[in-house]
C-alpha atoms as a PDB file:
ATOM      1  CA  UNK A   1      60.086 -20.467 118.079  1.00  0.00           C
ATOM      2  CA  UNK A   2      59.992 -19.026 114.851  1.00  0.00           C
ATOM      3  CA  UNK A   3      57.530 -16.536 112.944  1.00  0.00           C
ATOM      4  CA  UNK A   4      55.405 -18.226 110.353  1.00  0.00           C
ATOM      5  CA  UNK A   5      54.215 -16.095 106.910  1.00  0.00           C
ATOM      6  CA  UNK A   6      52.333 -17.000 104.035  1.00  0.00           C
ATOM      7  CA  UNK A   7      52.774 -15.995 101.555  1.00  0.00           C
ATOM      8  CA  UNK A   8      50.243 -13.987  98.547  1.00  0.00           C
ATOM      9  CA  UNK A   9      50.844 -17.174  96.122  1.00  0.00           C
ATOM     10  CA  UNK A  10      50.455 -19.587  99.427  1.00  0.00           C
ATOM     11  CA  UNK A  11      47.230 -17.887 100.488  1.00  0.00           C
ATOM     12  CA  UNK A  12      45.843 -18.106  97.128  1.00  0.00           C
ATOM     13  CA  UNK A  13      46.975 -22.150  97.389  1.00  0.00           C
ATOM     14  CA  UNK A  14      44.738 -21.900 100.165  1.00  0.00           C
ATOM     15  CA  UNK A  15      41.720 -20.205  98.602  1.00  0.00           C
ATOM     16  CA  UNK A  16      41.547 -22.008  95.570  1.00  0.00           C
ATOM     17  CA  UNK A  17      41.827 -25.344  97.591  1.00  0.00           C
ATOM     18  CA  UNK A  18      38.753 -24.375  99.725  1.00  0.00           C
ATOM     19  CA  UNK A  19      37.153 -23.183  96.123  1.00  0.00           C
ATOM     20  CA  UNK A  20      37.714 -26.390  94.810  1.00  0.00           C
ATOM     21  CA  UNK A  21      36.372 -29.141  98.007  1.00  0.00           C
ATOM     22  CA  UNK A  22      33.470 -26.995  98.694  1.00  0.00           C
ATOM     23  CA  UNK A  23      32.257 -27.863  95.590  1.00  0.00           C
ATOM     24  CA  UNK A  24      31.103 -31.461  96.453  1.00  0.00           C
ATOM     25  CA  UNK A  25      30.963 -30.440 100.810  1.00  0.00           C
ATOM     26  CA  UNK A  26      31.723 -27.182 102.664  1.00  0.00           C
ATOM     27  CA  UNK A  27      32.227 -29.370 105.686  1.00  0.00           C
ATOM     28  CA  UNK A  28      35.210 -31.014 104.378  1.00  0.00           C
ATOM     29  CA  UNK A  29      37.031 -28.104 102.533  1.00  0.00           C
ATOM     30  CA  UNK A  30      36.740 -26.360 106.089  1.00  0.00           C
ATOM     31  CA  UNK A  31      38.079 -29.180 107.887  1.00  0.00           C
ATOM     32  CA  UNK A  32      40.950 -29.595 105.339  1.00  0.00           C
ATOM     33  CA  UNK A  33      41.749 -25.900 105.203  1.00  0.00           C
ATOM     34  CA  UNK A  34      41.714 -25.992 108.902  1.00  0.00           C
ATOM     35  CA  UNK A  35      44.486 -28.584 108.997  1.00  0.00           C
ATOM     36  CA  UNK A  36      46.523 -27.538 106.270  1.00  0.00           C
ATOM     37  CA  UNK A  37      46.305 -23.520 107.993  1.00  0.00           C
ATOM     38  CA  UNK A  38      46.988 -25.441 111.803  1.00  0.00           C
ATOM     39  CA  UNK A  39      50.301 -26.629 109.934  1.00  0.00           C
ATOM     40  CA  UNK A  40      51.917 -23.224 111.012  1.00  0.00           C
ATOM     41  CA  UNK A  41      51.964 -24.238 114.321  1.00  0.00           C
ATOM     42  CA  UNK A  42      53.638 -26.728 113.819  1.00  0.00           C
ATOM     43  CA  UNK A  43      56.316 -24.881 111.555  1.00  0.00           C
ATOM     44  CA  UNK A  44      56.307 -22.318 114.538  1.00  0.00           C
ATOM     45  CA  UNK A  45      57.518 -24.761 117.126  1.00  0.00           C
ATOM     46  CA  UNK A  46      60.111 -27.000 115.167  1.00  0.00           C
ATOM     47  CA  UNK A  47      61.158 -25.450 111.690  1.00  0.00           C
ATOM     48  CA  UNK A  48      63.202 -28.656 110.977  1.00  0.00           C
ATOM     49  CA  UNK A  49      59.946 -30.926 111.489  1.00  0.00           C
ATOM     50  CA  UNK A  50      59.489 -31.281 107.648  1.00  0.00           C
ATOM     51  CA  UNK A  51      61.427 -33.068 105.622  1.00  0.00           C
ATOM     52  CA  UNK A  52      63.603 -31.815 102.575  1.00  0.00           C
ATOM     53  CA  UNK A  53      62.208 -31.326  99.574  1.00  0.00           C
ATOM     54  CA  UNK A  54      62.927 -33.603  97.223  1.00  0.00           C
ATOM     55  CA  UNK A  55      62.700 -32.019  93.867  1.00  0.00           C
ATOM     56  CA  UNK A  56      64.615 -28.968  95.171  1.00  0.00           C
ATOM     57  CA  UNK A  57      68.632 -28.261  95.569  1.00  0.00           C
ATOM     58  CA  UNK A  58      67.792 -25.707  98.030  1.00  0.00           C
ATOM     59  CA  UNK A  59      67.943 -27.503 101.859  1.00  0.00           C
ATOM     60  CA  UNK A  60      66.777 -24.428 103.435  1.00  0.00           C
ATOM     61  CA  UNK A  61      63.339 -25.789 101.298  1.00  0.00           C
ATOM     62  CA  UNK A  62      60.805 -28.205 103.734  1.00  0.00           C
ATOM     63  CA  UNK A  63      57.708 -29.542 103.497  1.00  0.00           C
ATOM     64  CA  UNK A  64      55.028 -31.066 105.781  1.00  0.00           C
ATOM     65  CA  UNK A  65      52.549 -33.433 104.251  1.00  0.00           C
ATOM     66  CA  UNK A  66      48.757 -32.981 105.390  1.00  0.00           C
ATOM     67  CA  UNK A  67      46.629 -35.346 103.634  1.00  0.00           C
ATOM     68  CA  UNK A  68      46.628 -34.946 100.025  1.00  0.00           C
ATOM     69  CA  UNK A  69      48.999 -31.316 100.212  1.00  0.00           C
ATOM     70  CA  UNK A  70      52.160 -30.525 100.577  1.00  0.00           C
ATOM     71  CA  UNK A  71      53.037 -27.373 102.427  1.00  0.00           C
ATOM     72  CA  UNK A  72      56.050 -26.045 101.400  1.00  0.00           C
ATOM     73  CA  UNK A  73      58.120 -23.410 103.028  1.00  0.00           C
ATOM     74  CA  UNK A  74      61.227 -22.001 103.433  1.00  0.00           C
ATOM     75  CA  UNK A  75      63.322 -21.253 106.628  1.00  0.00           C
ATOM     76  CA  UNK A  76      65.118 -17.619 106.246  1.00  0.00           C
ATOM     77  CA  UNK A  77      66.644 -17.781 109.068  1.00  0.00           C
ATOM     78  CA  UNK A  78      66.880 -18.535 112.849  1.00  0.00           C
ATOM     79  CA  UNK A  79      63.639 -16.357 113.558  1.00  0.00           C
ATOM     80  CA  UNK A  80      61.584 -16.908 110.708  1.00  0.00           C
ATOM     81  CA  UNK A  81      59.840 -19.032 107.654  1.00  0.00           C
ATOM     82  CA  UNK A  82      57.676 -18.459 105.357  1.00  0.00           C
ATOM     83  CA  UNK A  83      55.012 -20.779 103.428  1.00  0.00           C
ATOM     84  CA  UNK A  84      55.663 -21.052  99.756  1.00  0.00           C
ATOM     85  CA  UNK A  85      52.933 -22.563  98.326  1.00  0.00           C
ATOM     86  CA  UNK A  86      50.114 -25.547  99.521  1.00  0.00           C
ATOM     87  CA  UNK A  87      51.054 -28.460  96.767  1.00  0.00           C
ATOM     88  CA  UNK A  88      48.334 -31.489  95.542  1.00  0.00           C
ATOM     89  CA  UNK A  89      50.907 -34.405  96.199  1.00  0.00           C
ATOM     90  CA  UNK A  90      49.040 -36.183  92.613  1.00  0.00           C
ATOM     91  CA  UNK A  91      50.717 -33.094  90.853  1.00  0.00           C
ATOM     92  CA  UNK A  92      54.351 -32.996  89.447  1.00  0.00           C
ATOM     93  CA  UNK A  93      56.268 -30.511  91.701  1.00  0.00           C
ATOM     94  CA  UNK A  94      59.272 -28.650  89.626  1.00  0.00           C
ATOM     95  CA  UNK A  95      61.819 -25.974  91.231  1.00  0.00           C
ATOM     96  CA  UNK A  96      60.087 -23.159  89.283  1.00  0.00           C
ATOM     97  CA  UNK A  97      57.281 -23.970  91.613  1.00  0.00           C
ATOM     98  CA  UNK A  98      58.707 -23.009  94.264  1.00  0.00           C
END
């Protein structure tokens, strides 16, 4: 089991996601930040559950998809990983940002 952290740029991912859905329904940006956050868990259990990620060089860089986001994070090392950002999959994703 490894330690999960999100990071500042990851948690404002996070807020400005819930900013944006609860314009047209609170009900649904909650649900959706509830299942992007839950993705943690999942991180926690089996680091190596995501997949690579694509448009990066780095393979210590993974990503689980959750609907219409990518959440991208980075394993350190044996104990821990950290959440780099919470990615729109419509958007172009380059390495600078990562």
């Amino acid at each position: 089991m490894v330690k999960v952290v999100w990071t500042q740029r990851a948690l404002y991912d996070l807020e400005d996601i819930g900013d944006y859905i609860s314009k047209d329904s609170f009900k649904y940006a909650k649900l959706t930040l509830e299942k992007l956050i839950d993705t943690a868990s999942l991180i926690e259990q089996n680091p190596l559950l995501g997949r690579r990620v694509p448009e990066s060089k780095d393979k210590t860089i993974r990503e689980i998809i959750k609907g219409n986001y990518r959440v991208i994070y980075q394993i350190r090392n044996e104990s821990s990983a950290f959440i780099l950002t919470v990615f729109h999959t419509a958007r172009l994703l380059s390495e600078k940002n990562l």
